[in-house]
Protein backbone atom coordinates (compact mmCIF):
# COMPACT_ATOMS: atom_id res chain seq x y z
CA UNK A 1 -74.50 -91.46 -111.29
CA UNK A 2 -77.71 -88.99 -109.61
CA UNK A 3 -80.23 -90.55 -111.46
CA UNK A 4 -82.04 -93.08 -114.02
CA UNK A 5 -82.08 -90.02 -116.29
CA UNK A 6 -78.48 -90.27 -115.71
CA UNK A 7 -77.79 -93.72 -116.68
CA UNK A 8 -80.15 -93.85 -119.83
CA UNK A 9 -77.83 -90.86 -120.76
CA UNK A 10 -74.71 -93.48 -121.01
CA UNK A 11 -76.03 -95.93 -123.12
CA UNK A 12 -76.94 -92.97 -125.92
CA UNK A 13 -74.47 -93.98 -128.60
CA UNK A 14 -71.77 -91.25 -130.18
CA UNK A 15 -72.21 -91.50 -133.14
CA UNK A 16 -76.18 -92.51 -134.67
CA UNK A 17 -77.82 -92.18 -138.40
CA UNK A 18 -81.57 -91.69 -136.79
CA UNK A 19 -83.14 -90.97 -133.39
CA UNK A 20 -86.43 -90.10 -131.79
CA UNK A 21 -86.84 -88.09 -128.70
CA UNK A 22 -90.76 -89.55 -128.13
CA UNK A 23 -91.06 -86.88 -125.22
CA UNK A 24 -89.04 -83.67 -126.34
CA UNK A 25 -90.59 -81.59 -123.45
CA UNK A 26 -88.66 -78.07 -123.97
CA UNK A 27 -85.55 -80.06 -125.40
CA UNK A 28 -82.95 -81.15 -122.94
CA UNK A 29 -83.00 -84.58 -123.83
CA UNK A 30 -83.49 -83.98 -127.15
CA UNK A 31 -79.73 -81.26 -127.73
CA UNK A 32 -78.03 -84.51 -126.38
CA UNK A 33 -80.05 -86.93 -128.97
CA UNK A 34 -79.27 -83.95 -131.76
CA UNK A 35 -75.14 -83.69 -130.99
CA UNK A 36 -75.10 -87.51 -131.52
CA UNK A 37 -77.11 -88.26 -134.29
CA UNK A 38 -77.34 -86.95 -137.91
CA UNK A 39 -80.94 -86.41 -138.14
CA UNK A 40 -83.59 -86.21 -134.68
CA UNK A 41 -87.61 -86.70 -135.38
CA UNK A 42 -88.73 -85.69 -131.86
CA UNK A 43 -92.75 -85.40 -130.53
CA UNK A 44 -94.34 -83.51 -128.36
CA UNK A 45 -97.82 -82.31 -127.46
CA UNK A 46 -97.29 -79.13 -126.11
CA UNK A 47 -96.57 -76.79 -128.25
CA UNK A 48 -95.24 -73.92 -125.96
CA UNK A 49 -92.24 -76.64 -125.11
CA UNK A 50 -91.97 -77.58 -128.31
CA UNK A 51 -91.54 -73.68 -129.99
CA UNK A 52 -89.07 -74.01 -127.13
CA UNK A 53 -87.12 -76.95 -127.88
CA UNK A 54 -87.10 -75.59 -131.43
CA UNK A 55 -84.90 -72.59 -130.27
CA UNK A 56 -82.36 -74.91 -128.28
CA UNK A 57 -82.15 -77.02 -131.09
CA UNK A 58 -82.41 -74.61 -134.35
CA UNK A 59 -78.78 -75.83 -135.34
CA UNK A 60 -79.34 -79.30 -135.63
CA UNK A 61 -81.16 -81.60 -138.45
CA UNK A 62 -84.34 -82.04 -136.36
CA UNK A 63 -88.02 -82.43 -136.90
CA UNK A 64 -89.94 -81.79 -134.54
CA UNK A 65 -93.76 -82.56 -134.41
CA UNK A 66 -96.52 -81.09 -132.85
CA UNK A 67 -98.31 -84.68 -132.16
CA UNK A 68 -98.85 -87.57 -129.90
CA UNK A 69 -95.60 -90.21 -129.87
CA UNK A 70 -98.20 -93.11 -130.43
CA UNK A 71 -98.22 -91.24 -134.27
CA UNK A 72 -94.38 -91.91 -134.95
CA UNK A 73 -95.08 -94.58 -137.31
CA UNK A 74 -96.73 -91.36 -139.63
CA UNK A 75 -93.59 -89.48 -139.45
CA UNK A 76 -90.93 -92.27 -139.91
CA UNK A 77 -90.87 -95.48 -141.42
CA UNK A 78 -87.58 -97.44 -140.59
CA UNK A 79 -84.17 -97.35 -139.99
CA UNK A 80 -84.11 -95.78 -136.43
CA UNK A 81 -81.07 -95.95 -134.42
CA UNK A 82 -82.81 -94.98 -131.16
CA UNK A 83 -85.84 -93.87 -129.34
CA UNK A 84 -85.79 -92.01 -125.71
CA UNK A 85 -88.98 -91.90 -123.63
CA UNK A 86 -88.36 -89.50 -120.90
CA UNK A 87 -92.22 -90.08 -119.56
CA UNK A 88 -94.37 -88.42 -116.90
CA UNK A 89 -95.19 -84.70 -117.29
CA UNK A 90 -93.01 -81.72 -117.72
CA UNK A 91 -91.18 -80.59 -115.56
CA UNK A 92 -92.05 -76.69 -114.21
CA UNK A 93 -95.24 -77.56 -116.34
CA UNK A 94 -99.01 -78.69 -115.95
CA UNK A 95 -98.94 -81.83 -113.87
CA UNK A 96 -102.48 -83.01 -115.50
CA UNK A 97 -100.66 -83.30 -118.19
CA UNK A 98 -98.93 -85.99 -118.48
CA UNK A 99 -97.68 -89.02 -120.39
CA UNK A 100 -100.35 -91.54 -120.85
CA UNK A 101 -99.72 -95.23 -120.77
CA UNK A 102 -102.14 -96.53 -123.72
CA UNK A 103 -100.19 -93.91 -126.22
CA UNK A 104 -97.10 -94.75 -124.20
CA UNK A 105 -97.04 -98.37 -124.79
CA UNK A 106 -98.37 -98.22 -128.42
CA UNK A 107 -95.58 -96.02 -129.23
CA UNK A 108 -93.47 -98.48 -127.88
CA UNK A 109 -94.73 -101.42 -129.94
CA UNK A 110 -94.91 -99.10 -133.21
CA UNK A 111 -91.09 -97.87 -132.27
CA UNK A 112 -89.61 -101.15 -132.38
CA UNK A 113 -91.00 -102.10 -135.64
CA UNK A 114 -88.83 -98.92 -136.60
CA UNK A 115 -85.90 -99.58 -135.37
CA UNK A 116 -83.32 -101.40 -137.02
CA UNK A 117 -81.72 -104.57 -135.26
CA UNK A 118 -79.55 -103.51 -132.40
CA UNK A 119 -81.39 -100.38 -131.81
CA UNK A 120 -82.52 -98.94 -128.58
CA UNK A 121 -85.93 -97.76 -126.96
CA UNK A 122 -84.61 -95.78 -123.43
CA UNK A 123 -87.50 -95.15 -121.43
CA UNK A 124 -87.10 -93.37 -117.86
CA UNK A 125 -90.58 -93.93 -115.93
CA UNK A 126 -91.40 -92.12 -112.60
CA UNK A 127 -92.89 -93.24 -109.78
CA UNK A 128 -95.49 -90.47 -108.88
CA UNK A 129 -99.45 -92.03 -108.93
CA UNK A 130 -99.51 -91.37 -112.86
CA UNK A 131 -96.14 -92.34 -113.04
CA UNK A 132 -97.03 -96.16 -111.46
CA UNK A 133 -99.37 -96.43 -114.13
CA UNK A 134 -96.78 -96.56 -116.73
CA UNK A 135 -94.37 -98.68 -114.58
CA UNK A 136 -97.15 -101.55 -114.38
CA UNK A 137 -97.96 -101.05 -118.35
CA UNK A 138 -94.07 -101.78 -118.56
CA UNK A 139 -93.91 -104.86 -116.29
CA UNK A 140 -97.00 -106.20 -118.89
CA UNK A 141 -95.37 -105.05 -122.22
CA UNK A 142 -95.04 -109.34 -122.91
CA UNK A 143 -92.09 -108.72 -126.09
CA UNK A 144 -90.99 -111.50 -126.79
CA UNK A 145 -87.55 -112.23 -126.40
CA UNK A 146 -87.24 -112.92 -130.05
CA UNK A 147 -88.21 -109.45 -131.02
CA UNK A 148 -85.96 -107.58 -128.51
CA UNK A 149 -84.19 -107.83 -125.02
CA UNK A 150 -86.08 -105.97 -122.13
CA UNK A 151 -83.77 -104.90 -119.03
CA UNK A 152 -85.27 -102.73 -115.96
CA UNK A 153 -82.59 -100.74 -113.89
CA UNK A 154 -84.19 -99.68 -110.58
CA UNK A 155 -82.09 -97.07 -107.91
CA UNK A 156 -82.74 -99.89 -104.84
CA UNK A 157 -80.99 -97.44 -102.56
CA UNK A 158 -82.29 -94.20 -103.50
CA UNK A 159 -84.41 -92.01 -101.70
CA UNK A 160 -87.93 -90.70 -102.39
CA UNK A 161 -88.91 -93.23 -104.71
CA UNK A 162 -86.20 -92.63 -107.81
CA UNK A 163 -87.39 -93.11 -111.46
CA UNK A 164 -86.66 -96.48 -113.54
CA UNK A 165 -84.49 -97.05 -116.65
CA UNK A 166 -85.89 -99.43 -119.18
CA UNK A 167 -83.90 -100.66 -122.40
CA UNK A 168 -85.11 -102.73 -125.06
CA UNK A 169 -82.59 -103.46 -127.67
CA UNK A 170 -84.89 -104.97 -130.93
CA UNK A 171 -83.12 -108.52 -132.19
């Protein structure tokens, strides 16, 4: 395994009803999210990656919207299988823009409402200066272990800083 992008990949189940790629970027994340589910909602606030995305995934059931993830809850309303947060900006693109940790961590709180029990939020955070904003809003999410399990995977022995895995699975 290279990387926490890696290992989030491994926990995506086979076979879903619903997921939500939070992040869709130009799509990558997003084709694997589409091959295992039956229908993806994915956000994204740039629309050059999204028009891209939208190619890579034209033979899919996917939605894909032109908005913040913090508006999810506007676009879906239960029954999600899984959500992937692949934060931090994209890559190849504008560096100033970037994932921010307020609409990051409200999406988080208004994704687990939508998920159904058992269901999965995969988050992969990065450790450049933006990125350490978003780790620290993680370490303070305070869920409660009665709404969902929260597990941090960090690469101790990798070089150059390496990204985190988070996984919440909603009880």
């Amino acid at each position: 395994m290279r990387s926490a992008l890696n290992f989030v990949h491994l926990l995506i189940p086979e076979k879903m009803d619903v997921a939500i790629d939070a992040t869709v970027g130009r799509g990558r994340d997003s084709l694997l999210l589409a091959q295992r589910s039956k229908k993806l909602i994915g956000f994204e606030i740039q629309k050059e990656a999204l028009q891209e995305a939208a190619i890579l995934l034209r033979d899919y059931d996917v939605s894909l919207y032109n908005h913040c993830h913090s508006q999810m809850d506007k676009f879906v309303k239960s029954g999600v299988d899984l959500i992937m947060f692949n934060l931090g900006y994209l890559p190849g693109g504008d560096k100033a823009l970037c994932t921010d940790p307020s609409t990051t961590e409200l999406a988080i709180r208004k994704g687990l409402k939508l998920l159904k029990v058992g269901g999965i939020i995969l988050i992969v955070a990065y450790t450049h200066s933006r990125g350490l904003e978003e780790i620290k809003m993680l370490e303070n999410l305070n869920i409660s272990q009665k709404e969902a399990d929260v597990f941090r995977f960090i690469h101790h022995n990798g070089i150059n800083q390496p990204p985190q895995a988070w996984v919440l699975v909603k009880k």
